[in-house]
PDB file of N, CA and C in Angstrom:
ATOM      1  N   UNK A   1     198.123 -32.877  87.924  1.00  0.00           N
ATOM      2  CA  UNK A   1     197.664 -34.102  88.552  1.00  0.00           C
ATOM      3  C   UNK A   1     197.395 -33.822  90.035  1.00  0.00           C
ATOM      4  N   UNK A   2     196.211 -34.564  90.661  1.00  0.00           N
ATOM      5  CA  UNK A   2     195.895 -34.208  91.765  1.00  0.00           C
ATOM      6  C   UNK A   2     197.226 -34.674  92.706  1.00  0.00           C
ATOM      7  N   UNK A   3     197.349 -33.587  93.643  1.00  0.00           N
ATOM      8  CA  UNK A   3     198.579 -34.252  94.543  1.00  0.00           C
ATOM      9  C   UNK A   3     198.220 -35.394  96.020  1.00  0.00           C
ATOM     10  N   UNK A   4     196.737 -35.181  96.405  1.00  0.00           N
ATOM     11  CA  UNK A   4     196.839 -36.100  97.451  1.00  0.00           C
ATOM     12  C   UNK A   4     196.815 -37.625  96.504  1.00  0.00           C
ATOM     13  N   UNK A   5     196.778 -37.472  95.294  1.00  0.00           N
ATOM     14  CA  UNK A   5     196.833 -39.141  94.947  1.00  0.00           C
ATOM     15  C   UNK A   5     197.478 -39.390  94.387  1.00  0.00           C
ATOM     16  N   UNK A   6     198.913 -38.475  94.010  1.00  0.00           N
ATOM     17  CA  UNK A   6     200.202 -38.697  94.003  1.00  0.00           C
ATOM     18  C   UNK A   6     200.643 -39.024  95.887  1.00  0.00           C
ATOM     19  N   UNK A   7     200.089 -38.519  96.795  1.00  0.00           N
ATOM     20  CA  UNK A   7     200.985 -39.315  97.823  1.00  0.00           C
ATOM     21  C   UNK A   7     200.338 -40.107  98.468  1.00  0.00           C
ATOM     22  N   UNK A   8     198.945 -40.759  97.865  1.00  0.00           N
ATOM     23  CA  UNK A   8     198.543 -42.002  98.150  1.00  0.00           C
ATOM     24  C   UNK A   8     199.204 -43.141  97.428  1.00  0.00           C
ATOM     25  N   UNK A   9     199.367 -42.780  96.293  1.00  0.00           N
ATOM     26  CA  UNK A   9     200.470 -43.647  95.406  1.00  0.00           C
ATOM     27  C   UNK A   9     201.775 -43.849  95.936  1.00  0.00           C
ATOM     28  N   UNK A  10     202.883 -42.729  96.749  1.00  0.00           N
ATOM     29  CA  UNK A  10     203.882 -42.731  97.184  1.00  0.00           C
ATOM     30  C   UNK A  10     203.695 -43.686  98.493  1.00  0.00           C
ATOM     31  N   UNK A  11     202.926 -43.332  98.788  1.00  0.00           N
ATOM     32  CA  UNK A  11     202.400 -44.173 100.500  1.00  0.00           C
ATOM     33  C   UNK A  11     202.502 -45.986  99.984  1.00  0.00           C
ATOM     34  N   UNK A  12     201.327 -46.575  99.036  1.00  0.00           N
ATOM     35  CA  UNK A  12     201.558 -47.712  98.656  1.00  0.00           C
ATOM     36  C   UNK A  12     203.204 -48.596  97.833  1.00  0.00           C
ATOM     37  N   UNK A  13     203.429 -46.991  97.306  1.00  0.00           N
ATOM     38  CA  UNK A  13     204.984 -47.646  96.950  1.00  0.00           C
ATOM     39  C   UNK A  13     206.350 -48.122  98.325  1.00  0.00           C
ATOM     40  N   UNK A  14     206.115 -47.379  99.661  1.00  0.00           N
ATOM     41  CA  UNK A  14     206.297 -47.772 100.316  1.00  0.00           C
ATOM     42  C   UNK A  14     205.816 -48.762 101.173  1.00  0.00           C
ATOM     43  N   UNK A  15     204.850 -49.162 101.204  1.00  0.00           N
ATOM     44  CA  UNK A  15     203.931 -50.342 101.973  1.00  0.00           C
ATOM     45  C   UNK A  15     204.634 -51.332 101.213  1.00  0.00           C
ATOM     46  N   UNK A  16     204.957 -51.473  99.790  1.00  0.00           N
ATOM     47  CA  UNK A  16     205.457 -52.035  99.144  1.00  0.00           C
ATOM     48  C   UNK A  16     206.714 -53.129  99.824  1.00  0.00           C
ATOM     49  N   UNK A  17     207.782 -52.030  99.643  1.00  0.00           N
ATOM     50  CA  UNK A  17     209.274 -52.507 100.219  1.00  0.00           C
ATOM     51  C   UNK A  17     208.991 -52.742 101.827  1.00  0.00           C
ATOM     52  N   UNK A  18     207.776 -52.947 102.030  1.00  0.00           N
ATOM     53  CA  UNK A  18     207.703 -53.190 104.000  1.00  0.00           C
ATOM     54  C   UNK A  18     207.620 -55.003 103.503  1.00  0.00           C
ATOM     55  N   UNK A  19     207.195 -55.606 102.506  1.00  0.00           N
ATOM     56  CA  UNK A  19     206.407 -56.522 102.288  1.00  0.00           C
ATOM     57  C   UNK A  19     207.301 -57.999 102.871  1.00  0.00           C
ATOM     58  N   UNK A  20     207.245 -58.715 103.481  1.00  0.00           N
ATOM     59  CA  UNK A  20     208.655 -60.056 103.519  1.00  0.00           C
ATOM     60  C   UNK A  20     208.390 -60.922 102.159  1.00  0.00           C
ATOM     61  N   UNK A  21     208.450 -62.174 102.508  1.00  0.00           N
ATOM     62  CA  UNK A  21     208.382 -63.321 101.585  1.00  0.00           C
ATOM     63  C   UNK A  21     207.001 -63.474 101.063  1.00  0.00           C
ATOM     64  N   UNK A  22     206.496 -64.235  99.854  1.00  0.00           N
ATOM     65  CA  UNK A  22     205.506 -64.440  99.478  1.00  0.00           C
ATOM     66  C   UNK A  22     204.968 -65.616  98.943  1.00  0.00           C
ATOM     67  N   UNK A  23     203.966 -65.939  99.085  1.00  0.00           N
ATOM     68  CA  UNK A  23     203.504 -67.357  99.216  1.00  0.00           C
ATOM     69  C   UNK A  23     202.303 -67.606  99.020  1.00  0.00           C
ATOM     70  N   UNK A  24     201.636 -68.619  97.767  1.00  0.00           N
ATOM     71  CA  UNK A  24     200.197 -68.641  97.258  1.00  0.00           C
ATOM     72  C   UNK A  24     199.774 -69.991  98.066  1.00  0.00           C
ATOM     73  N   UNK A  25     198.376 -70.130  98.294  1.00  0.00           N
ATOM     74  CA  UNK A  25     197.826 -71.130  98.711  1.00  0.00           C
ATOM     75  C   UNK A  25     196.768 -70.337 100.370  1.00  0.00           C
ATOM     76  N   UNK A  26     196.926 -72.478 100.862  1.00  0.00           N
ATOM     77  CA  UNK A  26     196.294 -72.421 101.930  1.00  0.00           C
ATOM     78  C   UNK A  26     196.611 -73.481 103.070  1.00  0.00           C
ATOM     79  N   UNK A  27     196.702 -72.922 104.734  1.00  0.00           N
ATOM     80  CA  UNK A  27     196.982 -73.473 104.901  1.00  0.00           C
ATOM     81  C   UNK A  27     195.881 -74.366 105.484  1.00  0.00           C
ATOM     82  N   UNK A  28     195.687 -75.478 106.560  1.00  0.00           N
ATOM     83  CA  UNK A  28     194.858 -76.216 107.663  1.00  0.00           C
ATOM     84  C   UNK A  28     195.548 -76.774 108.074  1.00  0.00           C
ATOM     85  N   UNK A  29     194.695 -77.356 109.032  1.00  0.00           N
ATOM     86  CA  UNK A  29     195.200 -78.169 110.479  1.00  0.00           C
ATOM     87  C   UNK A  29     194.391 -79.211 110.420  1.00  0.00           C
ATOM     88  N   UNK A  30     194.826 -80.448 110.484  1.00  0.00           N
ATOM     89  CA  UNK A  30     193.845 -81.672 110.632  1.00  0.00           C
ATOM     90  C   UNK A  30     194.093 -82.532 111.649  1.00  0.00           C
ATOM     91  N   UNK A  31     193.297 -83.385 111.823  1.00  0.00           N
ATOM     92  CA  UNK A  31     193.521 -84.558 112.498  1.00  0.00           C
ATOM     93  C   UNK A  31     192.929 -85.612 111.923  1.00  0.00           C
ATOM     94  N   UNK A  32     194.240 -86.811 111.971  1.00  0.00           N
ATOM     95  CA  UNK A  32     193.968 -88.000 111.452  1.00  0.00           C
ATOM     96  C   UNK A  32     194.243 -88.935 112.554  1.00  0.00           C
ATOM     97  N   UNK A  33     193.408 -90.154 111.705  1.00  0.00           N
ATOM     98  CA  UNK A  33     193.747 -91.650 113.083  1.00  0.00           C
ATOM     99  C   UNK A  33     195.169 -91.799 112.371  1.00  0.00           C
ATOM    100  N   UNK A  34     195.964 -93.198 113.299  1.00  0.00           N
ATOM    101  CA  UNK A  34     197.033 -93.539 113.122  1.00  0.00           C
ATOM    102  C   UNK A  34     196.686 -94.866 112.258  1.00  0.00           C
ATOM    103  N   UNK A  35     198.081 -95.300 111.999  1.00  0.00           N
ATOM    104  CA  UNK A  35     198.095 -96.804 111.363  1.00  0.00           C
ATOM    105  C   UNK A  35     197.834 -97.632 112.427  1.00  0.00           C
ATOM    106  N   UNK A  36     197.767 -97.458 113.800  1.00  0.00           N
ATOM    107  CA  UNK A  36     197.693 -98.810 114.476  1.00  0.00           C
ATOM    108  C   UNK A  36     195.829 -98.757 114.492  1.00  0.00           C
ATOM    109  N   UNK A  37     195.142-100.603 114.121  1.00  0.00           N
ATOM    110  CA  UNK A  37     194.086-100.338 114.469  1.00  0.00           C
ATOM    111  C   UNK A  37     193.270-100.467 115.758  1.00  0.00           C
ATOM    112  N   UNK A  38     194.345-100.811 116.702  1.00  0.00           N
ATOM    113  CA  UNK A  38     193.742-101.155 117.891  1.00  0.00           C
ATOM    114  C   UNK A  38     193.728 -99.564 118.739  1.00  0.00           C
ATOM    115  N   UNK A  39     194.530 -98.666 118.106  1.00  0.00           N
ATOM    116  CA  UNK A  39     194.483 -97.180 118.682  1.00  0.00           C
ATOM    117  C   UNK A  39     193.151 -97.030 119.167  1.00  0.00           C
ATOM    118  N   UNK A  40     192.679 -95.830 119.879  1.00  0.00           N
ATOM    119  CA  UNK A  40     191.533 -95.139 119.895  1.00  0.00           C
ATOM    120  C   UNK A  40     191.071 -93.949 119.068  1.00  0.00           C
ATOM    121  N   UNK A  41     192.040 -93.796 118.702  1.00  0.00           N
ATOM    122  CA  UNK A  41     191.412 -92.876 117.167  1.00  0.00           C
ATOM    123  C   UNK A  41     190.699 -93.037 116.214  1.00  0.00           C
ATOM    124  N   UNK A  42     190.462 -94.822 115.955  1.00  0.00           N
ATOM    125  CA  UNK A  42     189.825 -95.044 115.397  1.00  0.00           C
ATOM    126  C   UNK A  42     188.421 -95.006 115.288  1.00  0.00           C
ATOM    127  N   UNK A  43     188.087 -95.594 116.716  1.00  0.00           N
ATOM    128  CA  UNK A  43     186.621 -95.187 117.228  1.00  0.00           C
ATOM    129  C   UNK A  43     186.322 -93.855 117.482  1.00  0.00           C
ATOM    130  N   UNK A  44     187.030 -93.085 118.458  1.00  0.00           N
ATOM    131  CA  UNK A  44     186.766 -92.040 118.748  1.00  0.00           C
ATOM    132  C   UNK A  44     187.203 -90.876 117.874  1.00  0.00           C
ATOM    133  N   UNK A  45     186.511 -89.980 117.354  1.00  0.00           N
ATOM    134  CA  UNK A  45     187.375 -88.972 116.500  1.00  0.00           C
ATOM    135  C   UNK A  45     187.706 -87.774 117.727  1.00  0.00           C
ATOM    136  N   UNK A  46     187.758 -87.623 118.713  1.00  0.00           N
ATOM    137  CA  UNK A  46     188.213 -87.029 119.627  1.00  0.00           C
ATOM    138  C   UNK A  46     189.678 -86.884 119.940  1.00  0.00           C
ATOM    139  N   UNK A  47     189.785 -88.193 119.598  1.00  0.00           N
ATOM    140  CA  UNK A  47     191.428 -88.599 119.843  1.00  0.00           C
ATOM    141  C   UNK A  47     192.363 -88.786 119.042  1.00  0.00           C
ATOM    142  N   UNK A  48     191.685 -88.508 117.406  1.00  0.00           N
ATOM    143  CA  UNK A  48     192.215 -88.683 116.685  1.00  0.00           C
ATOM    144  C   UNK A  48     194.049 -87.899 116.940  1.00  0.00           C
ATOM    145  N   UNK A  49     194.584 -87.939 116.130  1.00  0.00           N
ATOM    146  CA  UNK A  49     195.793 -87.386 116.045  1.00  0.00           C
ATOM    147  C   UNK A  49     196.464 -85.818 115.376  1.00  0.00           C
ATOM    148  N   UNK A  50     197.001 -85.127 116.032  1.00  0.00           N
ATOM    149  CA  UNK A  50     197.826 -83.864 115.015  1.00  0.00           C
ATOM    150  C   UNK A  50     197.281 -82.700 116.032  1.00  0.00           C
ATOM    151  N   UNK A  51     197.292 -81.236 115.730  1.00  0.00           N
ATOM    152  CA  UNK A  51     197.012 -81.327 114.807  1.00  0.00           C
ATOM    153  C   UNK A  51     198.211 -81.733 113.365  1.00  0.00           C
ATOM    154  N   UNK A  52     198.149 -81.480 112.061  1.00  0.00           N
ATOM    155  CA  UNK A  52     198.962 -81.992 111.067  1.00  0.00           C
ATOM    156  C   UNK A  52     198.680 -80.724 110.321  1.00  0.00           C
ATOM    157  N   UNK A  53     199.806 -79.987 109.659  1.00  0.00           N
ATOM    158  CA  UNK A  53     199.325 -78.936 108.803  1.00  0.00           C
ATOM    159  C   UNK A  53     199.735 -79.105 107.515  1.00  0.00           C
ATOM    160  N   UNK A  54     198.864 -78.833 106.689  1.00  0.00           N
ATOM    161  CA  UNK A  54     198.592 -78.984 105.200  1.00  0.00           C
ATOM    162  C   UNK A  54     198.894 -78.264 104.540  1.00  0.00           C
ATOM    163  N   UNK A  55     199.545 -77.777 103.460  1.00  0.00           N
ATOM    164  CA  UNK A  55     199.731 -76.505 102.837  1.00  0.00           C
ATOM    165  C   UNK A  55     199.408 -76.954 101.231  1.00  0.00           C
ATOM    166  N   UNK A  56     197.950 -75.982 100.613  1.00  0.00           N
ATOM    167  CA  UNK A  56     197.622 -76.581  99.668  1.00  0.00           C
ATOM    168  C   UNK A  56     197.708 -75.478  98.260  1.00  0.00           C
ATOM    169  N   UNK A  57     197.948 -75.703  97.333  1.00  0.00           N
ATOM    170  CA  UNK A  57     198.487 -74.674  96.106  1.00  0.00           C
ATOM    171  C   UNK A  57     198.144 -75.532  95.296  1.00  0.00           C
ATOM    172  N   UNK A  58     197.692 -74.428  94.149  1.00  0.00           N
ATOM    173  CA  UNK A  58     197.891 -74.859  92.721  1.00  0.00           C
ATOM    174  C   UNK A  58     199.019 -74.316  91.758  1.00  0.00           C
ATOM    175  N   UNK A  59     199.492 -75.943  90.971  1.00  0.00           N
ATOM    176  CA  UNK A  59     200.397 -75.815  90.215  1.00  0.00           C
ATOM    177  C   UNK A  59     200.537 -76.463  88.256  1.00  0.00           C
ATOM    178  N   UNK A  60     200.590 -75.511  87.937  1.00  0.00           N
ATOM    179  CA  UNK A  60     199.730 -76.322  86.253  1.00  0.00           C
ATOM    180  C   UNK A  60     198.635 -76.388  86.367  1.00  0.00           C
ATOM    181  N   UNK A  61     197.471 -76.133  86.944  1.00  0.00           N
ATOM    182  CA  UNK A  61     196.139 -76.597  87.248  1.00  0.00           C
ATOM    183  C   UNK A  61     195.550 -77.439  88.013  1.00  0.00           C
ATOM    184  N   UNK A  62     196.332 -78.169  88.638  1.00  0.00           N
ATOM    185  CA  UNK A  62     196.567 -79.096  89.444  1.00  0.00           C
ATOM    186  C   UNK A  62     196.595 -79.140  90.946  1.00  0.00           C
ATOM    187  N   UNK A  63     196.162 -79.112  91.946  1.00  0.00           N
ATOM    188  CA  UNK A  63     195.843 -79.211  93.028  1.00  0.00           C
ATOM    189  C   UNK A  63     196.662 -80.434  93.698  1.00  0.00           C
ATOM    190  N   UNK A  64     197.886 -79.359  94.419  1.00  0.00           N
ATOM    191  CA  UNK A  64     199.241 -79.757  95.491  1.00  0.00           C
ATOM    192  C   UNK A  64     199.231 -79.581  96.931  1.00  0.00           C
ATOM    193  N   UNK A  65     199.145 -80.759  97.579  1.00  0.00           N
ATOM    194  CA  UNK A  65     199.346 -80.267  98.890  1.00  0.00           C
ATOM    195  C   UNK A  65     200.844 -81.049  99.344  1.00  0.00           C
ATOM    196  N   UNK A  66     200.888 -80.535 100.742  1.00  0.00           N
ATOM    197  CA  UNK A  66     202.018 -81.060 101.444  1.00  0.00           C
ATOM    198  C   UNK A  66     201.844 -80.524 102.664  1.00  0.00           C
ATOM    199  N   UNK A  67     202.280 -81.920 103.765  1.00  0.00           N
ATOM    200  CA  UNK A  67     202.609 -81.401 104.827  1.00  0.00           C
ATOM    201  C   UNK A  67     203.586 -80.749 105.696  1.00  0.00           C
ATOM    202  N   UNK A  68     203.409 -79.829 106.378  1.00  0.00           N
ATOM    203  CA  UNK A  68     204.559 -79.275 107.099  1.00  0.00           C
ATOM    204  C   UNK A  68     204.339 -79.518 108.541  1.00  0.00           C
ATOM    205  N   UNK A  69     205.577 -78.921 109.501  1.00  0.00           N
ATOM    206  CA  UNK A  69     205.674 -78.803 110.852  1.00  0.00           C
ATOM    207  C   UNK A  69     205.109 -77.396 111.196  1.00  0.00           C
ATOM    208  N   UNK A  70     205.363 -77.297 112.351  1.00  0.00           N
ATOM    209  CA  UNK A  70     204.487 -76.380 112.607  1.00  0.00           C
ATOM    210  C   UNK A  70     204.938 -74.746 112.306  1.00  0.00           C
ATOM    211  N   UNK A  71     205.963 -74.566 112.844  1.00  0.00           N
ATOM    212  CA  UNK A  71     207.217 -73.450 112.331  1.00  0.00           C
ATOM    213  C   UNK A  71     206.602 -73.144 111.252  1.00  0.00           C
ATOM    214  N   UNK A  72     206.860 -74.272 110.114  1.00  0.00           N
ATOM    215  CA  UNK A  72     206.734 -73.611 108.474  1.00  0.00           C
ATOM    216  C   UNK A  72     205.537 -73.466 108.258  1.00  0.00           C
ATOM    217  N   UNK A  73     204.499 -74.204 109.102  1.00  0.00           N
ATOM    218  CA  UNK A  73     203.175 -73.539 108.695  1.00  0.00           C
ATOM    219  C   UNK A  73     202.613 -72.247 109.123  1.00  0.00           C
ATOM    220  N   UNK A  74     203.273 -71.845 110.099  1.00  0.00           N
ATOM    221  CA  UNK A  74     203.263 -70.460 110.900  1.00  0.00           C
ATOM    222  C   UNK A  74     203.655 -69.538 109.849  1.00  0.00           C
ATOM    223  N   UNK A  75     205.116 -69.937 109.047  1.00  0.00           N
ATOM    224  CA  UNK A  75     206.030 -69.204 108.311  1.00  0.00           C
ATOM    225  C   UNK A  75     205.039 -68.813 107.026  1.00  0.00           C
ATOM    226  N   UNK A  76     204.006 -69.878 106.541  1.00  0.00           N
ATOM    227  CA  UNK A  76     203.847 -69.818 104.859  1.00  0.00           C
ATOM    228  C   UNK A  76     202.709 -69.316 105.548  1.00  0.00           C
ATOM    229  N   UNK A  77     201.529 -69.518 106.662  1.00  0.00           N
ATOM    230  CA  UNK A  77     200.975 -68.762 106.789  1.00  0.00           C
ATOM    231  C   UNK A  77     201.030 -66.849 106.686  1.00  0.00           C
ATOM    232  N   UNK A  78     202.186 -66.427 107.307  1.00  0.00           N
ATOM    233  CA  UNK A  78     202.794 -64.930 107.364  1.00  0.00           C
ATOM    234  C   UNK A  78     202.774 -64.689 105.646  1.00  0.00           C
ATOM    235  N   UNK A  79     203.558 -65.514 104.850  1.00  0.00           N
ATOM    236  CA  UNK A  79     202.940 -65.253 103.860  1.00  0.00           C
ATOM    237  C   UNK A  79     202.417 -65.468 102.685  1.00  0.00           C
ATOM    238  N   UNK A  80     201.573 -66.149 103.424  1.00  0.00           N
ATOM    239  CA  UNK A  80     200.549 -65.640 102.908  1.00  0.00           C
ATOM    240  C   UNK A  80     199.292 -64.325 102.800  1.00  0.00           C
ATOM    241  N   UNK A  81     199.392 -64.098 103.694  1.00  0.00           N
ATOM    242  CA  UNK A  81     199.306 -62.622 104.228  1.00  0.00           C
ATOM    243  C   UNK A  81     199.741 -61.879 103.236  1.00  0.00           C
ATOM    244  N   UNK A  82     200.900 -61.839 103.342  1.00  0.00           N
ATOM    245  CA  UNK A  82     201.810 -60.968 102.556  1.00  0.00           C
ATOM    246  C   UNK A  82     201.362 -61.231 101.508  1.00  0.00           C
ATOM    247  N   UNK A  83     201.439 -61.737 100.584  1.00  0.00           N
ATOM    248  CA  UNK A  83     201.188 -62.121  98.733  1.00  0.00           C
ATOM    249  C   UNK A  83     199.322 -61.585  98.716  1.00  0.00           C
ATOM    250  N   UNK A  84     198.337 -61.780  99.907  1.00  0.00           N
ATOM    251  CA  UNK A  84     196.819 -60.757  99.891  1.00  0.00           C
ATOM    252  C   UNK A  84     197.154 -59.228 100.097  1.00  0.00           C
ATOM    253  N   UNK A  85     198.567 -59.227 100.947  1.00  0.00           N
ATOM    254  CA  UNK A  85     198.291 -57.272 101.072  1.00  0.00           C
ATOM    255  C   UNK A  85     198.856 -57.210  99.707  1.00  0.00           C
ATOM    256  N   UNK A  86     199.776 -58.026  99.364  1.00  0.00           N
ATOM    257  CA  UNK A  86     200.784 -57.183  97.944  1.00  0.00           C
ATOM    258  C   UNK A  86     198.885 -56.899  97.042  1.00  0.00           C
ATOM    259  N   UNK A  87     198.181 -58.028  96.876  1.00  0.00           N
ATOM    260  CA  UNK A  87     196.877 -57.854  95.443  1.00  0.00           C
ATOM    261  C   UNK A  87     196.073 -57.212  96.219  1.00  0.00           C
ATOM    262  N   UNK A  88     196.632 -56.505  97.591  1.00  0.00           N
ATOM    263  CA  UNK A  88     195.454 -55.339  97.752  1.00  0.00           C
ATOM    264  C   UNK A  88     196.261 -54.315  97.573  1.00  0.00           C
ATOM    265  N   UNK A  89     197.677 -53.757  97.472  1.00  0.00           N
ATOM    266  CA  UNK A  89     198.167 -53.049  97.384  1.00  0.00           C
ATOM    267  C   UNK A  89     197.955 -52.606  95.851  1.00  0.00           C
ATOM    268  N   UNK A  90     198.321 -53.705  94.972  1.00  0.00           N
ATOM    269  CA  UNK A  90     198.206 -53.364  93.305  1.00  0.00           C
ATOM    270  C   UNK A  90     197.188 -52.565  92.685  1.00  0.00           C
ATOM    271  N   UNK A  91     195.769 -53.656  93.525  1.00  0.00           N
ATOM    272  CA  UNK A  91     194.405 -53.296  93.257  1.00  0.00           C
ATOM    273  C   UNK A  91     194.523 -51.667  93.407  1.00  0.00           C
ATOM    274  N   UNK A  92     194.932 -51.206  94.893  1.00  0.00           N
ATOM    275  CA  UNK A  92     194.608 -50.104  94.906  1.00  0.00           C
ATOM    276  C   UNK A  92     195.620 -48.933  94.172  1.00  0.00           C
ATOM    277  N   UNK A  93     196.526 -49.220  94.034  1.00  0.00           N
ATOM    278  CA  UNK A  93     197.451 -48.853  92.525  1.00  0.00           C
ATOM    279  C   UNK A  93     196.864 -48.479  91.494  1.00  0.00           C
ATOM    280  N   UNK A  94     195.998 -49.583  90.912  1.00  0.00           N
ATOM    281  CA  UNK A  94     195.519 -49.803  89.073  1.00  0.00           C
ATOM    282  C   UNK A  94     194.193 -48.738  89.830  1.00  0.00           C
ATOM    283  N   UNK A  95     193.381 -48.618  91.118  1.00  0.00           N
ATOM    284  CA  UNK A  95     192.282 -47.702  91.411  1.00  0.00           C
ATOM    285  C   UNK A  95     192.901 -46.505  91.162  1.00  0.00           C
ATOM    286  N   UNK A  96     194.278 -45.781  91.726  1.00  0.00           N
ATOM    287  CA  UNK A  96     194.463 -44.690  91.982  1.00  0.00           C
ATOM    288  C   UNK A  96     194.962 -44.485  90.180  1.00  0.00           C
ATOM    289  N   UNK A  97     195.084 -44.990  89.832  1.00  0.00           N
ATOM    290  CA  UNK A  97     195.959 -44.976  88.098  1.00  0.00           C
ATOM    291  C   UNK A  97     194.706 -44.707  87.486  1.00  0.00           C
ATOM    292  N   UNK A  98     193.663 -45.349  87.571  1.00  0.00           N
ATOM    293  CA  UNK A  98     192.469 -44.795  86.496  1.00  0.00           C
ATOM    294  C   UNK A  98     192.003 -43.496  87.066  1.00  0.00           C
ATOM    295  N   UNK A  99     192.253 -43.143  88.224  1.00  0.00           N
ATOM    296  CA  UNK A  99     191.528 -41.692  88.649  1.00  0.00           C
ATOM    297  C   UNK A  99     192.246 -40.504  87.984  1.00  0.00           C
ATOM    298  N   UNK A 100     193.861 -41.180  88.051  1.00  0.00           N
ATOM    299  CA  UNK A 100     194.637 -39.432  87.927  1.00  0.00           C
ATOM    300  C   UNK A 100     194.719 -39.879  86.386  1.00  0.00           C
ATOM    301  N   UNK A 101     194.167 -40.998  85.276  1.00  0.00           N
ATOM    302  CA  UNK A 101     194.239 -41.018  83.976  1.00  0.00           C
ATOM    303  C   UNK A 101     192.529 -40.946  83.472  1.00  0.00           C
ATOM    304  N   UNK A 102     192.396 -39.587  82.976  1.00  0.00           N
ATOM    305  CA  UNK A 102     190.692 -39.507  82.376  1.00  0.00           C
ATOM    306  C   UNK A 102     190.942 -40.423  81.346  1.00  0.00           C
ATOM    307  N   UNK A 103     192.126 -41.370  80.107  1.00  0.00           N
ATOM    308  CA  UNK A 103     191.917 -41.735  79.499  1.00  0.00           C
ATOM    309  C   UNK A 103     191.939 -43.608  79.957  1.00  0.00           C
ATOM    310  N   UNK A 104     192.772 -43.903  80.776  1.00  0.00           N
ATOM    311  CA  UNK A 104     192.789 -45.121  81.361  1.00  0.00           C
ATOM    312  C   UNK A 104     190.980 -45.966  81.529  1.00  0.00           C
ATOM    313  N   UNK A 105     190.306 -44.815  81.731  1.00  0.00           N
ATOM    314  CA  UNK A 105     189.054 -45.791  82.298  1.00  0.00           C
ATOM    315  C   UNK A 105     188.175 -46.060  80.911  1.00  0.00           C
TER     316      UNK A 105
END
C-alpha cells in the first residue's frame, strides 16, 4: 500500500481528535420591531430591534428554530464549523480509501 496515503490517512485521524463539540444547522441575526406600536421600529426599519439570533435545524423533517443569546450563538456557530470540517474530513477518508482499494471503486 502506498505509504504517503497511509500518512495522509494518519494525519486526518488526528485532525479528528482536534475536533470540539458538534452541531447541525444555521445560524442568523435579525432584527425585529417591538410590541409597542407607537415605537419607531415600526416605521422605520432602521431602528428596528436586535440584533436577535436564530438557530435553525432540521428535526424529523421538520424545520426548528430557536432563539439564543449571543454567547450561544457564537458557541453553536464554532460548531458548526466543526460538524463541516468533521464531513470534510470523512469525505476525504472514503477519497483516500478508494485510492489505496483497486476494488472499492
Amino acid at each position: 500500500m502506498n505509504k504517503n496515503l497511509i500518512k495522509k490517512y494518519e494525519k486526518l485521524k488526528q485532525n479528528l481528535l482536534n475536533l470540539g463539540f458538534l452541531c447541525v444547522g444555521s445560524v442568523s441575526s435579525v432584527y425585529r420591531p417591538c410590541g409597542k406600536l407607537n415605537c419607531r421600529c415600526h416605521s422605520d426599519t432602521e431602528f428596528r430591534h436586535g440584533p436577535y439570533y436564530q438557530w435553525t435545524r432540521k428535526i424529523k423533517g421538520k424545520t426548528v428554530s430557536r432563539f439564543l443569546n449571543e454567547e450561544d450563538a457564537q458557541k453553536c456557530l464554532a460548531w458548526i464549523a466543526n460538524q463541516r470540517k468533521l464531513e470534510a474530513i470523512i469525505k476525504e477518508m472514503q477519497d483516500l480509501s478508494k485510492q489505496a482499494a483497486q476494488w472499492y471503486r
